[in-house]
Protein backbone atom coordinates (compact mmCIF):
# COMPACT_ATOMS: atom_id res chain seq x y z
CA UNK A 1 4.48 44.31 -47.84
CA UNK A 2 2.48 41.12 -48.96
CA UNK A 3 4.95 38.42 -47.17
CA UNK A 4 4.57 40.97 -43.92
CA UNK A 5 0.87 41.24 -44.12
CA UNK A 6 0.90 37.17 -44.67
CA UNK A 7 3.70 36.71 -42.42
CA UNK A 8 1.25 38.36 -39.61
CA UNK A 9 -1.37 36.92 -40.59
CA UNK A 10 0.03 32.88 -40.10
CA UNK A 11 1.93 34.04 -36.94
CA UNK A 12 -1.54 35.15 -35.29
CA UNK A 13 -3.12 31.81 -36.63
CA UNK A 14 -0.22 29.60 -35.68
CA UNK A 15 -1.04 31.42 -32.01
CA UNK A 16 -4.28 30.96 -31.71
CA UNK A 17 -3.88 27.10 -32.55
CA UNK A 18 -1.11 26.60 -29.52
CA UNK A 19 -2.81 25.41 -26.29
CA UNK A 20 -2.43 27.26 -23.24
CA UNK A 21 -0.59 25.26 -20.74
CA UNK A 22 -2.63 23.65 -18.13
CA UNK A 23 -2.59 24.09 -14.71
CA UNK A 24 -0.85 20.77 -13.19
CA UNK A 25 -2.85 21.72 -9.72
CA UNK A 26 -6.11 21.30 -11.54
CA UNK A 27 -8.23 18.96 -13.24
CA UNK A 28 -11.64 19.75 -14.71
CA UNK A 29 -14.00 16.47 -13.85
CA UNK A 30 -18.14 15.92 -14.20
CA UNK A 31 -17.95 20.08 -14.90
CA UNK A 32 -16.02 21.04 -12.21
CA UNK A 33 -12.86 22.29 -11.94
CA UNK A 34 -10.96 20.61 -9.05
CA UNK A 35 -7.70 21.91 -7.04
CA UNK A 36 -5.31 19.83 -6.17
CA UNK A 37 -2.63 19.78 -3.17
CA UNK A 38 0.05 17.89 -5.33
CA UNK A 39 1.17 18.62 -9.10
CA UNK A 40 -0.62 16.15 -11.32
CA UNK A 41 1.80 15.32 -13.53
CA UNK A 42 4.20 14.39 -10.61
CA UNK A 43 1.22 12.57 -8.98
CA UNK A 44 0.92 10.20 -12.29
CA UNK A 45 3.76 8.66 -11.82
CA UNK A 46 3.47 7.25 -8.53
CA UNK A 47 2.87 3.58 -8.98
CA UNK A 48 -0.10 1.50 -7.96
CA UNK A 49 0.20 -2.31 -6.81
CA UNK A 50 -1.32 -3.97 -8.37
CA UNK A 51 -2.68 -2.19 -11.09
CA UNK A 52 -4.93 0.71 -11.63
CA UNK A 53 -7.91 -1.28 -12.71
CA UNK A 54 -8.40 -2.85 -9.22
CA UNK A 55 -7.85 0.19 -7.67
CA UNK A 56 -11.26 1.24 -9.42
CA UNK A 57 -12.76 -1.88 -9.24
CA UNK A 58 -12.80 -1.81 -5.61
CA UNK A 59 -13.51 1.86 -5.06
CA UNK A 60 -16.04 2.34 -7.78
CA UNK A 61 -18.33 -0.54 -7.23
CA UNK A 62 -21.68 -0.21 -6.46
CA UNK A 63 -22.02 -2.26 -3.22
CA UNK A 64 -19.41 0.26 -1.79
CA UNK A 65 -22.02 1.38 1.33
CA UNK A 66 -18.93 3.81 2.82
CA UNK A 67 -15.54 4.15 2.22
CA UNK A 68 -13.08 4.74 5.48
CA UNK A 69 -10.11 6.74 5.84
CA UNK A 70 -7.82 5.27 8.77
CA UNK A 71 -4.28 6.64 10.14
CA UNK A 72 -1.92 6.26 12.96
CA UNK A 73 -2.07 9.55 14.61
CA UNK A 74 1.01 11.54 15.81
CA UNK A 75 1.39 15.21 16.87
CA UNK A 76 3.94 15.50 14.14
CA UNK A 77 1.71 14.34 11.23
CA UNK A 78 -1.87 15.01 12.09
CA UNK A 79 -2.01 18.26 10.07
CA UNK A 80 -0.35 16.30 6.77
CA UNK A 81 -3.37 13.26 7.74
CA UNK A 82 -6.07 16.14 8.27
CA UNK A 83 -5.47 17.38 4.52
CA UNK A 84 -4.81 14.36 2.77
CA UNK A 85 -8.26 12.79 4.21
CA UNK A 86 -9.92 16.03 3.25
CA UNK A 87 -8.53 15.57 -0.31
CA UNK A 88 -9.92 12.30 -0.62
CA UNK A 89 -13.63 12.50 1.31
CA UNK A 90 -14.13 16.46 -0.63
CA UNK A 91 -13.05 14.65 -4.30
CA UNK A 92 -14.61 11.09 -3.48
CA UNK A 93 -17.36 12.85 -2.80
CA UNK A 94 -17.61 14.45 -5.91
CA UNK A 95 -16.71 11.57 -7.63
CA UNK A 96 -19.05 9.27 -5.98
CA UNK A 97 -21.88 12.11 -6.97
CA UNK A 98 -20.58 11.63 -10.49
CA UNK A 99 -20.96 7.60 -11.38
CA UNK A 100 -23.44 6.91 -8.79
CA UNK A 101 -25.91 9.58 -9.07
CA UNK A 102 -25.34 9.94 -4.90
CA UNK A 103 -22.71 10.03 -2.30
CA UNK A 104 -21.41 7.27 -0.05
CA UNK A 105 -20.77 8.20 3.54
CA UNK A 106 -16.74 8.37 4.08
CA UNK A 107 -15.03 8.35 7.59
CA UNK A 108 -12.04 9.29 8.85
CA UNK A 109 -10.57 7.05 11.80
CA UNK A 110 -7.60 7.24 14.02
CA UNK A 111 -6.78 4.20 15.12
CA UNK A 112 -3.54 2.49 16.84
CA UNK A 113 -2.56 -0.31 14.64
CA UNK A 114 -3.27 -1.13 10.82
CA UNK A 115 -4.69 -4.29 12.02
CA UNK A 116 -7.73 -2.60 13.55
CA UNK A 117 -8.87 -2.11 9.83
CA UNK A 118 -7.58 -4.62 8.13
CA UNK A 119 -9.79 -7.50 9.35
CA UNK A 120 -13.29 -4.57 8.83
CA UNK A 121 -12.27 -3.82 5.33
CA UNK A 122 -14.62 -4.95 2.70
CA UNK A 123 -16.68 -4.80 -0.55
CA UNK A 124 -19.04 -2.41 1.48
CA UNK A 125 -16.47 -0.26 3.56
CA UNK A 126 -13.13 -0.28 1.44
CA UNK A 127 -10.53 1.25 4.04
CA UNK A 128 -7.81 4.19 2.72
CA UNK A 129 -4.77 3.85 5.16
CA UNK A 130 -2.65 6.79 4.80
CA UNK A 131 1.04 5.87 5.46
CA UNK A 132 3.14 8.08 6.62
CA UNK A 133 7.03 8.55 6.44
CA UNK A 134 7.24 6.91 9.86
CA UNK A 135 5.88 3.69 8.30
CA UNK A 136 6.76 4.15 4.71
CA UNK A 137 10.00 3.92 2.87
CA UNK A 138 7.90 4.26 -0.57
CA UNK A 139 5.86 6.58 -2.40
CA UNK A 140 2.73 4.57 -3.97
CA UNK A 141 -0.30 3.15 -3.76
CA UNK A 142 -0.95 -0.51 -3.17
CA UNK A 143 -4.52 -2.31 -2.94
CA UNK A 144 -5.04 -5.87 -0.73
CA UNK A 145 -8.29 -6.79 -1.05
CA UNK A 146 -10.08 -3.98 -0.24
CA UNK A 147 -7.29 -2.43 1.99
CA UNK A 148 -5.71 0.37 0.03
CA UNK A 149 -2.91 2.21 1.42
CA UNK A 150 -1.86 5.69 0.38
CA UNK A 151 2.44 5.66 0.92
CA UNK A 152 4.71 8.81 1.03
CA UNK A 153 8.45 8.47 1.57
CA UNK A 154 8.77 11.89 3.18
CA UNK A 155 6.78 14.99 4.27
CA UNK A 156 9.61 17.33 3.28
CA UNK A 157 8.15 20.41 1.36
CA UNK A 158 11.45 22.02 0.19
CA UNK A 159 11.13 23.10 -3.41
CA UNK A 160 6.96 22.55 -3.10
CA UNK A 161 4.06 23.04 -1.28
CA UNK A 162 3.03 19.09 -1.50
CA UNK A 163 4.13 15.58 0.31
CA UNK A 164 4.94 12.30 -1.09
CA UNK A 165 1.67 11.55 0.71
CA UNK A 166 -0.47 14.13 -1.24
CA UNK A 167 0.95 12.56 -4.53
CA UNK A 168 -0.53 9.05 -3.42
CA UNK A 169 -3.34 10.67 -2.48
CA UNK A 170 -4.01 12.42 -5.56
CA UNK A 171 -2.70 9.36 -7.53
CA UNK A 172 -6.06 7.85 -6.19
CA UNK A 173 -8.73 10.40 -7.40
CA UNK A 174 -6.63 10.53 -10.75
CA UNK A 175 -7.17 6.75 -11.57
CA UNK A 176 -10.63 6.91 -10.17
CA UNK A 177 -11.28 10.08 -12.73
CA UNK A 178 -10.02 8.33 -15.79
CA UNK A 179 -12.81 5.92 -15.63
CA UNK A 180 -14.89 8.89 -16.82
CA UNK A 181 -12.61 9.34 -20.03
CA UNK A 182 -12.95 13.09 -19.00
């Protein structure tokens, strides 16, 4: 009856100690608890060219006056531009709020050619392109300058509720949220 009662008794302990899995749609960041469009874990492992740490140098700088988000519009892909920019201007917001004390005005543009942006991105107004499928054979991010582009290979959502292009997307915010160390 002893080895039972102790049996029970390291079973419930050995239970208590065992994490709950997380949520790989959520991340909890400056107190909030943020929801996601893309699993995390997925969106981790899209690359970033060249590296992570100039992706945050250029987007969390403080003479960053406004950040724009630019795309090539087409009836097909508008809705998949409409939530990835909302992603990015809700959570850059936030983020913004969270190592500057204020936020930074962010813009979303359509515009005809990726040249239209290219030449007006700078230290003040770093430019997100999102790229679709039309234009992308890849899914990553990659930083020139201060022209980032956010790639997805395809917008198929078989198996998942997500696009290559939200995992770029969210690939972003998660770099720009490890700064924190949260």
């Amino acid at each position: 009856m002893k080895k039972l009662i102790l049996t029970m008794i390291l079973i419930i302990s050995i239970a208590g100690c065992v994490e709950k899995p997380s949520n790989p749609y959520q991340k909890d960041f400056a107190g909030l608890t943020l929801n996601f469009r893309a699993n995390l874990d997925e969106a981790e492992k899209v690359p970033v060219y060249p590296n992570e740490t100039y992706l945050r140098s250029v987007l969390l700088n403080n003479d960053v006056e406004e950040i724009e988000i630019a795309y090539i519009p087409n009836e097909t892909e508008n809705s998949f531009y409409l939530a990835a920019s909302y992603e990015l201007a809700y959570k850059l917001t936030v983020i913004n709020k969270y190592y500057f004390k204020k936020t930074k005005p962010i813009n979303s543009i359509a515009i005809n050619s990726s040249f239209e942006v290219l030449s007006t991105a700078s230290r003040k107004t770093p430019v997100i392109m999102l790229v679709s499928p039309s234009y992308s054979n890849s899914t990553l991010v990659n930083v020139a300058g201060y022209f980032i582009t956010a790639q997805g290979k395809s917008f198929e959502e078989v198996n998942r509720t997500y696009t290559d292009l939200d995992l770029s997307v969210d690939k972003i915010l998660l770099v720009l949220m490890k700064e924190a160390n949260i």
